[in-house]
C-alpha atoms as a PDB file:
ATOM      1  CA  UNK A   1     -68.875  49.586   2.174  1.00  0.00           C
ATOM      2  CA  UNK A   2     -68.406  49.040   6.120  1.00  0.00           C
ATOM      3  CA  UNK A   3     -65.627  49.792   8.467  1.00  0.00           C
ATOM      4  CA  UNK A   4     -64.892  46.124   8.244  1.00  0.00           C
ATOM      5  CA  UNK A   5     -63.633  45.747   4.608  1.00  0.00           C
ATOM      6  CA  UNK A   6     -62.043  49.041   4.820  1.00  0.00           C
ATOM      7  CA  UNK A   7     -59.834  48.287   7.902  1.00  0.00           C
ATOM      8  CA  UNK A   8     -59.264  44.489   6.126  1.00  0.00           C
ATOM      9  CA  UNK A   9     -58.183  46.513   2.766  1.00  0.00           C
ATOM     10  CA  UNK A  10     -55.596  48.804   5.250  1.00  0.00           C
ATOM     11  CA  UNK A  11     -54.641  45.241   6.691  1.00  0.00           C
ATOM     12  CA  UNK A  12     -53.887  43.718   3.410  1.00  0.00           C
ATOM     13  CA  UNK A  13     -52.336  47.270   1.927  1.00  0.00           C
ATOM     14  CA  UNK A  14     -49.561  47.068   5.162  1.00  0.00           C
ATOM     15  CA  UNK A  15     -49.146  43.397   5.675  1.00  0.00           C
ATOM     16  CA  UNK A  16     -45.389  41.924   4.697  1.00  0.00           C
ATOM     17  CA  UNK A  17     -46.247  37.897   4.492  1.00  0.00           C
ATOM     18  CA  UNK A  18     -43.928  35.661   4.440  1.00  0.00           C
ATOM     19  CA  UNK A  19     -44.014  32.493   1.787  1.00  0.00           C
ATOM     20  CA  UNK A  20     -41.030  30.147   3.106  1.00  0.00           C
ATOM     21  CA  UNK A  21     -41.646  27.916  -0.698  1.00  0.00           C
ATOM     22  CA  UNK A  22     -39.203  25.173  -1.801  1.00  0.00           C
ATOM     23  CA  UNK A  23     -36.963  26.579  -4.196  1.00  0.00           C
ATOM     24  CA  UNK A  24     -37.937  25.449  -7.793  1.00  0.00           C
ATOM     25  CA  UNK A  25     -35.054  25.262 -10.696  1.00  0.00           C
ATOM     26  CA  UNK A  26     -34.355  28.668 -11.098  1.00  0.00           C
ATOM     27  CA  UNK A  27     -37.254  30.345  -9.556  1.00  0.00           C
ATOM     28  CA  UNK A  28     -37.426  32.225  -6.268  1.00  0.00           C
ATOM     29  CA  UNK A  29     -40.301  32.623  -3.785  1.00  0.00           C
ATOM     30  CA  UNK A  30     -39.732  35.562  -2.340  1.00  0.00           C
ATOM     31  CA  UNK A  31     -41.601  38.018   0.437  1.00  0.00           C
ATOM     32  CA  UNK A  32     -45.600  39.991  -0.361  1.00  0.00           C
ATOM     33  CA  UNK A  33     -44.614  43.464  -0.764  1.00  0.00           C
ATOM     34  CA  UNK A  34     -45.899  45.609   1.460  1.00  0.00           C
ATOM     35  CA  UNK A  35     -47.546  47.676  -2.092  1.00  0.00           C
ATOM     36  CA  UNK A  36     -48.271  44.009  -3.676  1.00  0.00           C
ATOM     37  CA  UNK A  37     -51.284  44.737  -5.734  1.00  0.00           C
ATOM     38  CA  UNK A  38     -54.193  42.528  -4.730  1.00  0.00           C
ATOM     39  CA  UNK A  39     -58.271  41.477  -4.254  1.00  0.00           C
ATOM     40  CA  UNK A  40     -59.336  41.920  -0.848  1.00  0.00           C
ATOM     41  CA  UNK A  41     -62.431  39.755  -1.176  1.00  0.00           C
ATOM     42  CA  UNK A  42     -60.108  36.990  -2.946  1.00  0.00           C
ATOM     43  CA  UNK A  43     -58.168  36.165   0.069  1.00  0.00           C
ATOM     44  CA  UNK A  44     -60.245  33.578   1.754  1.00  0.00           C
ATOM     45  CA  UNK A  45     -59.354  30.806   4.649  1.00  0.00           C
ATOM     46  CA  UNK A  46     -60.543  28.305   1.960  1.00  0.00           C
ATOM     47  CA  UNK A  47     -57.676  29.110  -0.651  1.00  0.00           C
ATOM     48  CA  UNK A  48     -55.247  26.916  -1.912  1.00  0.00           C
ATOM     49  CA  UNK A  49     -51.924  28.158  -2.573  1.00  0.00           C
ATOM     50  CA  UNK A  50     -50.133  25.845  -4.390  1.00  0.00           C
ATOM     51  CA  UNK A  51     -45.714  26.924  -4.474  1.00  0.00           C
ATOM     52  CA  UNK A  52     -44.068  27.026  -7.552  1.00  0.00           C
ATOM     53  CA  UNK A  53     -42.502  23.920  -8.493  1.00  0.00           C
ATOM     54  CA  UNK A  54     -42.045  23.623 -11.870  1.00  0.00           C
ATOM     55  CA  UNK A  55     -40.596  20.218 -13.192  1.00  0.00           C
ATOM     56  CA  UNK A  56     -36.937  19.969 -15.018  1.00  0.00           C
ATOM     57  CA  UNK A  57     -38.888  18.668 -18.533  1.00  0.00           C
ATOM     58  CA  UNK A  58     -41.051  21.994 -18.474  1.00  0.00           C
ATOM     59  CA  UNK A  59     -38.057  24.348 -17.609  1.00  0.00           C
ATOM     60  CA  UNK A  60     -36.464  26.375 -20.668  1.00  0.00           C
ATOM     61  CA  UNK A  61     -32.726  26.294 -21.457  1.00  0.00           C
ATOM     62  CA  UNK A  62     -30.709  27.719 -24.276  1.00  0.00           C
ATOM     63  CA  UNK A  63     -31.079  23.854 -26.598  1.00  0.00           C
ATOM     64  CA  UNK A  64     -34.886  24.770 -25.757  1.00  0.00           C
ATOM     65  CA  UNK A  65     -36.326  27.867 -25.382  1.00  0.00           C
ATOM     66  CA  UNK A  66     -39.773  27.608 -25.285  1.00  0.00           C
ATOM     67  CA  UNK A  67     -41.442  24.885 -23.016  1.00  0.00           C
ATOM     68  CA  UNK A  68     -44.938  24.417 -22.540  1.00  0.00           C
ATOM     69  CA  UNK A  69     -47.183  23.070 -18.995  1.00  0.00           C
ATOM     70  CA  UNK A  70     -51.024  21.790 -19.225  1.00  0.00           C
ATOM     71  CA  UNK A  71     -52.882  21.072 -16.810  1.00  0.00           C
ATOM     72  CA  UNK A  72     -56.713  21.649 -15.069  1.00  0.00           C
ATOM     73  CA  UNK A  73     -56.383  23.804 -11.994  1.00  0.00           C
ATOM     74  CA  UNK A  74     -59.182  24.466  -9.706  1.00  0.00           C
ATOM     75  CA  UNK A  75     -60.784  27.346  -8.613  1.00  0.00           C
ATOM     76  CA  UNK A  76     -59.437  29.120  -5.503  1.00  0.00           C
ATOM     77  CA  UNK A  77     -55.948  27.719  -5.652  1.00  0.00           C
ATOM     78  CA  UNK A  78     -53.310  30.662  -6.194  1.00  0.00           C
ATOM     79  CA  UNK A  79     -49.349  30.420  -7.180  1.00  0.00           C
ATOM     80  CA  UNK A  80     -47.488  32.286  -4.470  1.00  0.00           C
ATOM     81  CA  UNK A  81     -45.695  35.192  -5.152  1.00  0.00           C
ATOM     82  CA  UNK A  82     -42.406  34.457  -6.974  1.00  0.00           C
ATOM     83  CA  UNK A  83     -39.915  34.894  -9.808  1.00  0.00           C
ATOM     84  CA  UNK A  84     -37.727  33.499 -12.365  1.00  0.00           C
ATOM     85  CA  UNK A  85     -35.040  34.326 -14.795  1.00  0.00           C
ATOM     86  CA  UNK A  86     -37.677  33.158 -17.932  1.00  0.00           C
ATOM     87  CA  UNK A  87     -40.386  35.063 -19.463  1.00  0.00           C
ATOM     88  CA  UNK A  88     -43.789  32.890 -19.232  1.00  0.00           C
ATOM     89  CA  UNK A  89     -47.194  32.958 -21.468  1.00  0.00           C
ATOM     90  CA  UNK A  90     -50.054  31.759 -19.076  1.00  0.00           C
ATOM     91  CA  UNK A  91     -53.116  31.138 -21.034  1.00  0.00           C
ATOM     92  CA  UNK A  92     -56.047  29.091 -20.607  1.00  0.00           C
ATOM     93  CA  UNK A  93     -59.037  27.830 -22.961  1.00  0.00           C
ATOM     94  CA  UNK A  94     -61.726  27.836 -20.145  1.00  0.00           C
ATOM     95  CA  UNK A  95     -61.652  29.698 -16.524  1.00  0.00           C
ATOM     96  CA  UNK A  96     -60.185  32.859 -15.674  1.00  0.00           C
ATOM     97  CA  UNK A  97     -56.886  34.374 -14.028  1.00  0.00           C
ATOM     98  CA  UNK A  98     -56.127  36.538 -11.820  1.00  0.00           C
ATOM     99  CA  UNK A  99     -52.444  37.852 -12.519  1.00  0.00           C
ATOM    100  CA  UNK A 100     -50.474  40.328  -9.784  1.00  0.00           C
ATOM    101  CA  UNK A 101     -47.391  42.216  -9.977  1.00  0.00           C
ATOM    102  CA  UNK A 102     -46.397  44.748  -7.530  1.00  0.00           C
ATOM    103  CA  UNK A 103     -47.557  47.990  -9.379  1.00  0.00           C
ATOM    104  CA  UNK A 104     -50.454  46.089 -11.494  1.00  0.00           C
ATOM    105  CA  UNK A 105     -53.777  43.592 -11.136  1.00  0.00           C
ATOM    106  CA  UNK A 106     -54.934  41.691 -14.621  1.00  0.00           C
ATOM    107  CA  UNK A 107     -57.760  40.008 -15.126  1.00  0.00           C
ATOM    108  CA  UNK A 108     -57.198  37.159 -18.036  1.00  0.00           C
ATOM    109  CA  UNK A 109     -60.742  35.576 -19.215  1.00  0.00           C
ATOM    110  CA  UNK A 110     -60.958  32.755 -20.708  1.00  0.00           C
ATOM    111  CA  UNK A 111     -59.174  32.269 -24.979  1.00  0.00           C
ATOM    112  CA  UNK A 112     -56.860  35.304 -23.951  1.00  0.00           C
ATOM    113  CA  UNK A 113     -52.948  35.151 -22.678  1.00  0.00           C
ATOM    114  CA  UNK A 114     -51.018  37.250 -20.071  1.00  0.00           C
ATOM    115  CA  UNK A 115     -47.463  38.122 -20.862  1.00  0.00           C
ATOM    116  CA  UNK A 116     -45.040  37.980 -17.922  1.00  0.00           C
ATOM    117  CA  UNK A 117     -41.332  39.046 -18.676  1.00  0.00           C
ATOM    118  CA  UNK A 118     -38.285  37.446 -17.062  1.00  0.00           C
ATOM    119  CA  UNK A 119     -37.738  38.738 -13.224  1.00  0.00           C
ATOM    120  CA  UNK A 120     -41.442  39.828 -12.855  1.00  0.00           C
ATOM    121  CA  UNK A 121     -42.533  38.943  -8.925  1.00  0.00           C
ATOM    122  CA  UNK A 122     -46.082  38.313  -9.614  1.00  0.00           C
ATOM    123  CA  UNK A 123     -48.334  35.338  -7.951  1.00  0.00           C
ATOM    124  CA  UNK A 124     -51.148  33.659 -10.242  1.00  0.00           C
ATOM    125  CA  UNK A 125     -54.942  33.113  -8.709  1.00  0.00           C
ATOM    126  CA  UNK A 126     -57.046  30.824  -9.822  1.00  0.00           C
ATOM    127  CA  UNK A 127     -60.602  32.716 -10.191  1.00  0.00           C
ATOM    128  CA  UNK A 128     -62.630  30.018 -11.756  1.00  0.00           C
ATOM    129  CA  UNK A 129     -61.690  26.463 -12.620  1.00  0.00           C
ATOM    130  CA  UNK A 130     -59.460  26.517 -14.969  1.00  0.00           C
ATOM    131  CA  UNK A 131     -57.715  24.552 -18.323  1.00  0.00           C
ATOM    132  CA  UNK A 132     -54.352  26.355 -17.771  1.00  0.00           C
ATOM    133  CA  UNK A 133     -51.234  25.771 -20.360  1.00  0.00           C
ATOM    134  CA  UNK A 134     -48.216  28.152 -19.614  1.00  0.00           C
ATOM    135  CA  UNK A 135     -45.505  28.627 -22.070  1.00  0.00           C
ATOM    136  CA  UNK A 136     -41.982  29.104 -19.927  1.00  0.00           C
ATOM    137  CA  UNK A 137     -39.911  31.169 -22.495  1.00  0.00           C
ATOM    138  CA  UNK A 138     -35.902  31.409 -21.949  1.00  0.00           C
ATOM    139  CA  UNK A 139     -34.903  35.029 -21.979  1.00  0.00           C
ATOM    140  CA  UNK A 140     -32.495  34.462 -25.016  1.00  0.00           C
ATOM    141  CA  UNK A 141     -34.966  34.455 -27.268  1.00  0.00           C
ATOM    142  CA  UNK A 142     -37.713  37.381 -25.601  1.00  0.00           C
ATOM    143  CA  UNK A 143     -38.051  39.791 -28.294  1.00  0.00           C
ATOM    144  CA  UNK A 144     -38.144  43.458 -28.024  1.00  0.00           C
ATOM    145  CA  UNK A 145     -41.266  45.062 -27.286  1.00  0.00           C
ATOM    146  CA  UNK A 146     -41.891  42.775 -24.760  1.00  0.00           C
ATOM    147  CA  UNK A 147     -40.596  44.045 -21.783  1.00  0.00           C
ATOM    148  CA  UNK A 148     -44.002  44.745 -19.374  1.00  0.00           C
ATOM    149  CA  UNK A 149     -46.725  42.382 -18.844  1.00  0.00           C
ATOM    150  CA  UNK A 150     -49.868  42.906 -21.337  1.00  0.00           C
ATOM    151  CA  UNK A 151     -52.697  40.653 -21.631  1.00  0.00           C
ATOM    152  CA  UNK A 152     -53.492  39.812 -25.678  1.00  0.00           C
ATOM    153  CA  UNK A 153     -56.082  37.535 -27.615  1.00  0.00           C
ATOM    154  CA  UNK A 154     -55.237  34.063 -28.409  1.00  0.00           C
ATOM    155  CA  UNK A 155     -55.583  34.088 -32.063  1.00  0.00           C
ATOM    156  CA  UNK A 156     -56.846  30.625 -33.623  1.00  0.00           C
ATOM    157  CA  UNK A 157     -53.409  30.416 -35.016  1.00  0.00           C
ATOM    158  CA  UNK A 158     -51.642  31.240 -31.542  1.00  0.00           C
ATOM    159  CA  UNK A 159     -54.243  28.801 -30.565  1.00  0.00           C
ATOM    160  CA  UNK A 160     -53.257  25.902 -32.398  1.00  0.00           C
ATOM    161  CA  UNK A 161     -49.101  26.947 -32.260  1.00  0.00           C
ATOM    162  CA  UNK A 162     -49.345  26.581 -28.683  1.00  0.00           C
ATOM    163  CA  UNK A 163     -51.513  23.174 -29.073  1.00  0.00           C
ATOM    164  CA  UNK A 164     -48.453  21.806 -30.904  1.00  0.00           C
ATOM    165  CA  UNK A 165     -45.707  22.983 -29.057  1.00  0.00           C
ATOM    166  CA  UNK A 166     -47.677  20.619 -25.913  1.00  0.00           C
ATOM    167  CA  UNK A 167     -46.868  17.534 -28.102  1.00  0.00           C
ATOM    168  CA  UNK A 168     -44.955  14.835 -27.543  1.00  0.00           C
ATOM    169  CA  UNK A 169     -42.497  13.899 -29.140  1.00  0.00           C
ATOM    170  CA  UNK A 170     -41.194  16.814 -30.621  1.00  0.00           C
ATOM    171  CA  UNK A 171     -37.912  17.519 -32.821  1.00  0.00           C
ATOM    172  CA  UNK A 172     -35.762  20.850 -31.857  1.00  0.00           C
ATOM    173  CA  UNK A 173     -35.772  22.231 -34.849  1.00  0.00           C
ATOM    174  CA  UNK A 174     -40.089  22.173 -34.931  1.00  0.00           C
ATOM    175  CA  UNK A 175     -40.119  23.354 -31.513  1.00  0.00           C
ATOM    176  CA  UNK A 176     -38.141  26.546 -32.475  1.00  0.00           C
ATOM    177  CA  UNK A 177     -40.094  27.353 -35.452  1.00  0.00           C
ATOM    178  CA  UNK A 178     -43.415  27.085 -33.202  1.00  0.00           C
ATOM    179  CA  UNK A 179     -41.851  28.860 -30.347  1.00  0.00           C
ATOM    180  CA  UNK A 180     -40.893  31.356 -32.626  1.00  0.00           C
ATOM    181  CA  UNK A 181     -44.247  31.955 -34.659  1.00  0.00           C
ATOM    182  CA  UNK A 182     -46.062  31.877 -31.168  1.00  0.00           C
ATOM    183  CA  UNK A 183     -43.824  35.065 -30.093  1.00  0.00           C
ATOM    184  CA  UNK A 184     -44.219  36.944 -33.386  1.00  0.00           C
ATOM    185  CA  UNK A 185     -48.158  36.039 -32.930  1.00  0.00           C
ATOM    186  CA  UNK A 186     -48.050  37.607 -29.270  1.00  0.00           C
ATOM    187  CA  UNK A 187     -46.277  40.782 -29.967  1.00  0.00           C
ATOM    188  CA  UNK A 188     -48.318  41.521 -32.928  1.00  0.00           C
ATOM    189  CA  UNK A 189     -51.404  41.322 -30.752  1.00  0.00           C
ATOM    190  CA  UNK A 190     -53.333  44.656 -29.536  1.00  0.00           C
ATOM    191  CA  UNK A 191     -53.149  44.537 -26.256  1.00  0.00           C
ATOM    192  CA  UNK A 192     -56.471  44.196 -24.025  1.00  0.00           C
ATOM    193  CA  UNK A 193     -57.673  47.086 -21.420  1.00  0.00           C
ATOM    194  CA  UNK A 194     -57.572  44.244 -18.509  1.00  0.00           C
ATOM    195  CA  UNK A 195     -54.758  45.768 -16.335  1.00  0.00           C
ATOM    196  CA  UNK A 196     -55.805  47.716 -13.151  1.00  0.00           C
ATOM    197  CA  UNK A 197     -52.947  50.158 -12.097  1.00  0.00           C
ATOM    198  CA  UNK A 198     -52.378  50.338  -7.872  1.00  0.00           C
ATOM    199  CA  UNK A 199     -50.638  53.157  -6.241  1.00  0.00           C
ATOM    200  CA  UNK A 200     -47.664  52.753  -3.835  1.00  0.00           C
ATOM    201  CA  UNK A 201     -49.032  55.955  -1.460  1.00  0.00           C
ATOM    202  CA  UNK A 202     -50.515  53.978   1.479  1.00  0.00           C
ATOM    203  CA  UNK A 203     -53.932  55.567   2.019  1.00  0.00           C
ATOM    204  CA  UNK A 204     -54.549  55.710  -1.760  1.00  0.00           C
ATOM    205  CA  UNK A 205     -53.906  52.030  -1.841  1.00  0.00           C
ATOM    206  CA  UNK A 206     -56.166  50.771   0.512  1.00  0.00           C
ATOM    207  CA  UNK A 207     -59.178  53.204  -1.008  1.00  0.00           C
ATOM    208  CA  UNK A 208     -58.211  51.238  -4.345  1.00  0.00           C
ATOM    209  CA  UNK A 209     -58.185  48.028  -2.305  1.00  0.00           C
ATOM    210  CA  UNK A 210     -61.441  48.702  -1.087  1.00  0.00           C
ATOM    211  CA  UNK A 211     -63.533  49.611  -4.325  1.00  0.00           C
ATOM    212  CA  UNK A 212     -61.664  46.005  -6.422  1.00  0.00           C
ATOM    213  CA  UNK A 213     -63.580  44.523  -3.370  1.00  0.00           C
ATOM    214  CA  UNK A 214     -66.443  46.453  -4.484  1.00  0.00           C
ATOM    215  CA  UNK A 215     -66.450  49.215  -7.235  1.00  0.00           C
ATOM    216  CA  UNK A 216     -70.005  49.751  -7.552  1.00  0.00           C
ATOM    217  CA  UNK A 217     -69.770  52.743  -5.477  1.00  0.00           C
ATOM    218  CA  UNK A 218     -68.746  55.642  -7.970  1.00  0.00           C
ATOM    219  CA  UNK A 219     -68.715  58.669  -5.344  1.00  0.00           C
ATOM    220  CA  UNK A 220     -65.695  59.699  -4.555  1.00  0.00           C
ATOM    221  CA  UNK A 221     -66.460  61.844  -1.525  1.00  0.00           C
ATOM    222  CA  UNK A 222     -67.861  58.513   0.083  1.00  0.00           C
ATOM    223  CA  UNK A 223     -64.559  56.590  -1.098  1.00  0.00           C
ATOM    224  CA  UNK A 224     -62.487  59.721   0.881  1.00  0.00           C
ATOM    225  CA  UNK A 225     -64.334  60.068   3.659  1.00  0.00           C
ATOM    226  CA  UNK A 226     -63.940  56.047   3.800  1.00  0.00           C
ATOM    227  CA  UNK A 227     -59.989  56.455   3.566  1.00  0.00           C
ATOM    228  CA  UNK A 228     -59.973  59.787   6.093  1.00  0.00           C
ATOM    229  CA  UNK A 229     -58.911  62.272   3.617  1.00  0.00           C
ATOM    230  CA  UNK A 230     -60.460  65.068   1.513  1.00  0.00           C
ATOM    231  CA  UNK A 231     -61.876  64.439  -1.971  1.00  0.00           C
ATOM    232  CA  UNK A 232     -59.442  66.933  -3.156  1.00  0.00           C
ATOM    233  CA  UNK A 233     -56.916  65.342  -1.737  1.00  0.00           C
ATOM    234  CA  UNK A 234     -57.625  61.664  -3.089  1.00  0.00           C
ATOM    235  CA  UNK A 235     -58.197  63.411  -6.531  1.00  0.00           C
ATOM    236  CA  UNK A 236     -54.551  64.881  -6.019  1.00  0.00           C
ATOM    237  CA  UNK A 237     -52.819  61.372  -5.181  1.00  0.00           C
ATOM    238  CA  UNK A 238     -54.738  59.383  -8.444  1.00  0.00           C
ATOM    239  CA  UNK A 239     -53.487  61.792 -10.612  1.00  0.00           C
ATOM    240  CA  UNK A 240     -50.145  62.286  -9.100  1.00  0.00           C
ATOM    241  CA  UNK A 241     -50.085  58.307  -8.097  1.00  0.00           C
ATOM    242  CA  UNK A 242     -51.588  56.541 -11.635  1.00  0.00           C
ATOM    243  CA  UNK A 243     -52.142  59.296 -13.650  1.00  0.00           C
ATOM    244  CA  UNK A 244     -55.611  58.952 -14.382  1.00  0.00           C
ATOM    245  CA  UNK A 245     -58.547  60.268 -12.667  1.00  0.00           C
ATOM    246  CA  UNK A 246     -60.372  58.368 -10.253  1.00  0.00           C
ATOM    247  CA  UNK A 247     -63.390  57.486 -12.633  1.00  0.00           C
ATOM    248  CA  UNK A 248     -61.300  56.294 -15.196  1.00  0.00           C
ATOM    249  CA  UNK A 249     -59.185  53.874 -12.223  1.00  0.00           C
ATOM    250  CA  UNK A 250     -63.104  52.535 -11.039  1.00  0.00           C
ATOM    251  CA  UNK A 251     -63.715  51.740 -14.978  1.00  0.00           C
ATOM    252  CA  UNK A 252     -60.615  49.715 -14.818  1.00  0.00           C
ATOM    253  CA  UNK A 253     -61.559  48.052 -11.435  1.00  0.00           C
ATOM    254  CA  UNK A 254     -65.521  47.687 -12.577  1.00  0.00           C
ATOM    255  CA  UNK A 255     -64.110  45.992 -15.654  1.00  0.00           C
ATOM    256  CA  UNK A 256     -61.671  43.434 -13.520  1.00  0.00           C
ATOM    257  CA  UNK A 257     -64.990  42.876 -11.538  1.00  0.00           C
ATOM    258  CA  UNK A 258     -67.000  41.640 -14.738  1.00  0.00           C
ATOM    259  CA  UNK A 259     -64.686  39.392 -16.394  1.00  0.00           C
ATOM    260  CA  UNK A 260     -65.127  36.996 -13.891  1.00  0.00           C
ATOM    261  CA  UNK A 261     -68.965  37.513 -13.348  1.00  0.00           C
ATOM    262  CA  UNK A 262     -69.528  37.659 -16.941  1.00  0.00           C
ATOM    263  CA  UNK A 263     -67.773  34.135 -17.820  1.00  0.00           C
ATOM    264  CA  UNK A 264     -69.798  32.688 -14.827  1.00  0.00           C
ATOM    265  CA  UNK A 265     -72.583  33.148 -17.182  1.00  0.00           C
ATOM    266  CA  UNK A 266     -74.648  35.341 -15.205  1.00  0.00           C
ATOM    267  CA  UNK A 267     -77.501  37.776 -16.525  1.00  0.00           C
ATOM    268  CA  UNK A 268     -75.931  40.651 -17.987  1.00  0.00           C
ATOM    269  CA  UNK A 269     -78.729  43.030 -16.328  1.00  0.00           C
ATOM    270  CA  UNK A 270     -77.415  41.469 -13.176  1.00  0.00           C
ATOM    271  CA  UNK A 271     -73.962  41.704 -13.826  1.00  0.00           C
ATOM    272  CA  UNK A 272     -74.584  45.377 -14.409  1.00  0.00           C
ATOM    273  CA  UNK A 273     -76.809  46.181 -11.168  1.00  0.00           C
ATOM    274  CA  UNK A 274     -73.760  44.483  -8.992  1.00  0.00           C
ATOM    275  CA  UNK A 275     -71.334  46.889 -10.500  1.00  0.00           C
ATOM    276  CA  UNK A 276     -73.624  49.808 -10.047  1.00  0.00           C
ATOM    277  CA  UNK A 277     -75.090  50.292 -12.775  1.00  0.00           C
ATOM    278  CA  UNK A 278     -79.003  51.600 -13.775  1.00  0.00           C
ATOM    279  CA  UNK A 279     -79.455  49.812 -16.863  1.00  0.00           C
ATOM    280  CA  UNK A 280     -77.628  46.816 -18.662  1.00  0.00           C
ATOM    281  CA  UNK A 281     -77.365  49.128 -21.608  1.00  0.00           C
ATOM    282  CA  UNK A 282     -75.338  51.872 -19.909  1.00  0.00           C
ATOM    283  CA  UNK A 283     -73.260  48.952 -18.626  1.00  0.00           C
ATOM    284  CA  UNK A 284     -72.870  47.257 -22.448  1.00  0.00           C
ATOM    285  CA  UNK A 285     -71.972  50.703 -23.595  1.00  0.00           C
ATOM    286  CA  UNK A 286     -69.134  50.708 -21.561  1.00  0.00           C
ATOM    287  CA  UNK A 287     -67.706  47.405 -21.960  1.00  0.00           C
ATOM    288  CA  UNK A 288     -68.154  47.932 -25.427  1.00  0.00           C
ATOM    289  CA  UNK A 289     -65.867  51.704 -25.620  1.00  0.00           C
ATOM    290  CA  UNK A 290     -63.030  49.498 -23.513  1.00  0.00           C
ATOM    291  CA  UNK A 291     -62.972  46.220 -25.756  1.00  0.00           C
ATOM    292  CA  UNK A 292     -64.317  47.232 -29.326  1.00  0.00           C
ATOM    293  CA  UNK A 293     -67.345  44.643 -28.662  1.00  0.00           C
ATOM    294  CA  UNK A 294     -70.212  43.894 -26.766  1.00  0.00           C
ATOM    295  CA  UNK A 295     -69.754  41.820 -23.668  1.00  0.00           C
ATOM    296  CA  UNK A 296     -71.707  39.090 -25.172  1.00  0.00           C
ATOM    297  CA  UNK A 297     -69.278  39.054 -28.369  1.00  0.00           C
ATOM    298  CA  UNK A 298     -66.143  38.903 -26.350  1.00  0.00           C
ATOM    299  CA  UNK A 299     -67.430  36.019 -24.540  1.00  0.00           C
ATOM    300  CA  UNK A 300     -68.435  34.281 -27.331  1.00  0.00           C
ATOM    301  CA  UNK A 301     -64.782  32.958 -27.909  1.00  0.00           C
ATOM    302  CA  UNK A 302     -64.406  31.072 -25.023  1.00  0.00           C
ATOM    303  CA  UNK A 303     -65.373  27.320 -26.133  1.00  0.00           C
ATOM    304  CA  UNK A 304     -63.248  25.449 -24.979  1.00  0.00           C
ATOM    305  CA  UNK A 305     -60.945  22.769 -26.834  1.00  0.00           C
ATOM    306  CA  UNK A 306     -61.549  19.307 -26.666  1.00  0.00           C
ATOM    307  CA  UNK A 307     -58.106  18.756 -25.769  1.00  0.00           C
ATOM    308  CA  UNK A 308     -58.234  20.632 -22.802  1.00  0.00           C
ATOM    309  CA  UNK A 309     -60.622  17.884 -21.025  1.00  0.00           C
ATOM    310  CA  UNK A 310     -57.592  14.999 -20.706  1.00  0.00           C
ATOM    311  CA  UNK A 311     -56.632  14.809 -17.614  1.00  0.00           C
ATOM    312  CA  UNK A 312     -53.088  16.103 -17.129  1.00  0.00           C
ATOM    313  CA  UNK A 313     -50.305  15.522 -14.653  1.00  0.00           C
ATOM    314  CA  UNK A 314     -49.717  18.011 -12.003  1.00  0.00           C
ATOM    315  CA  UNK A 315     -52.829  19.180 -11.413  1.00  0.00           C
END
């Protein structure tokens, strides 16, 4: 990695932006963090960022409690930072997510969900076009166990649930027996290793900024000696910082890195070289200890539905 990605990764580790966003019904944009957990090679003068503006009909309220938004959202555009007083489901059926909060990254692939709680500050990034339907949910009816973001599968049955919940016209009483099956189907999902922890410590943080840019790199004495700081040292603030080691954080990151490679379509044996590793099986074995499956099996879910091609209003 070169001194210009490093001292880009420091930039973006220390940098306090400032989003001045129209206020949307009872959601806040507020300031980047100076510890907001991001991609440095995301950030691009090409990027969209589209504010929060959610409209009244989509909004939750005590009569309903669950809402649901669809629409196609291209690639590149990203939700600014912000928060709001609801819980929210943000799921789509093709493309991928990028998800940040200030302590975590996610990467959401295509036929799985990411679970935000009420009063999260997180911003959403749009890593490949993408059929997007969000579920707002009013904090009334949040159930326990629900309290930190997770990414989950989308179950055929949450599948369809949330398919009917977008229909129009619907009677209360239907759209609280959905909302409340779609919950119960959420919390009793495993969730998925997708989450990469960052650290709050500055130096640490721009080291862990550097390898999401790229984590094919597995020596740590390079990754030090990038960040000006001993090996030992670096060692010291992972496990003190995330409590993990600093291979197990790059597994994490290398992981992140595929989702989006992977449901590009690309070779797997390429996929594998860009992340650093010798042979696609080595890489397979991997995925395969984090998710259960083989990388080609937990792609093979992500057909989209045929109701996901209408085109949608506020796109």
């Amino acid at each position: 990695m070169n001194d210009g990605i490093m001292r880009r990764a420091k930039i973006v580790a220390r940098s306090g932006t400032r989003f001045r966003l129209p206020s949307a019904r009872g959601s806040k944009p507020i300031s980047t963090p100076t510890n907001m957990a991001t991609f440095v090679e995301s950030r691009s003068s090409s990027e969209e960022v589209e504010h929060l503006d959610i409209p009244i009909e989509h909004s939750p309220t005590l009569d309903h409690p669950i809402r649901v938004r669809s629409r196609p959202v291209a690639y590149g555009v990203r939700i600014a930072l912000h928060t709001h007083p609801w819980a929210q489901v943000a799921y789509t059926s093709r493309g991928v997510l990028r998800v940040a909060t200030v302590d975590s990254t996610w990467m959401v692939p295509p036929s799985r969900a990411i679970w935000v709680p009420p009063n999260v500050t997180h911003e959403v990034v749009i890593v490949e076009d993408a059929y997007l339907r969000t579920l707002y949910v009013d904090a009334s009816v949040v159930p326990a166990g629900l309290g930190a973001c997770r990414v989950v599968e989308v179950s055929p049955l949450l599948r369809e649930v949330i398919a009917a919940l977008d229909e129009e016209p619907i009677s209360r009483q239907r759209e609280r027996l959905l909302g409340t099956l779609a919950l119960d189907e959420i919390i009793r999902s495993q969730p998925l290793p997708l989450s990469v922890p960052m650290p709050n410590e500055k130096r640490l943080r721009a080291l862990c900024n550097a390898v999401l840019a790229d984590p094919s790199h597995s020596d740590l004495e390079r990754w030090s000696s990038e960040a000006g700081a001993s090996t030992r040292t670096i060692a010291r603030l992972f496990r003190r910082e995330l409590g993990v080691s600093f291979s197990q954080w790059r597994q994490q990151a290398v992981l992140a890195r595929a989702i989006p490679l992977l449901s590009q379509g690309r070779p797997l044996a390429q996929v594998a070289r860009e992340l650093g590793y010798q042979s696609q099986s080595a890489f397979s074995a991997m995925f395969r200890r984090a998710f259960g499956e083989s990388p080609r099996a937990f792609f093979a879910r992500d057909g989209h539905d045929d109701r996901d091609t209408r085109d949608v209003d506020g796109a």
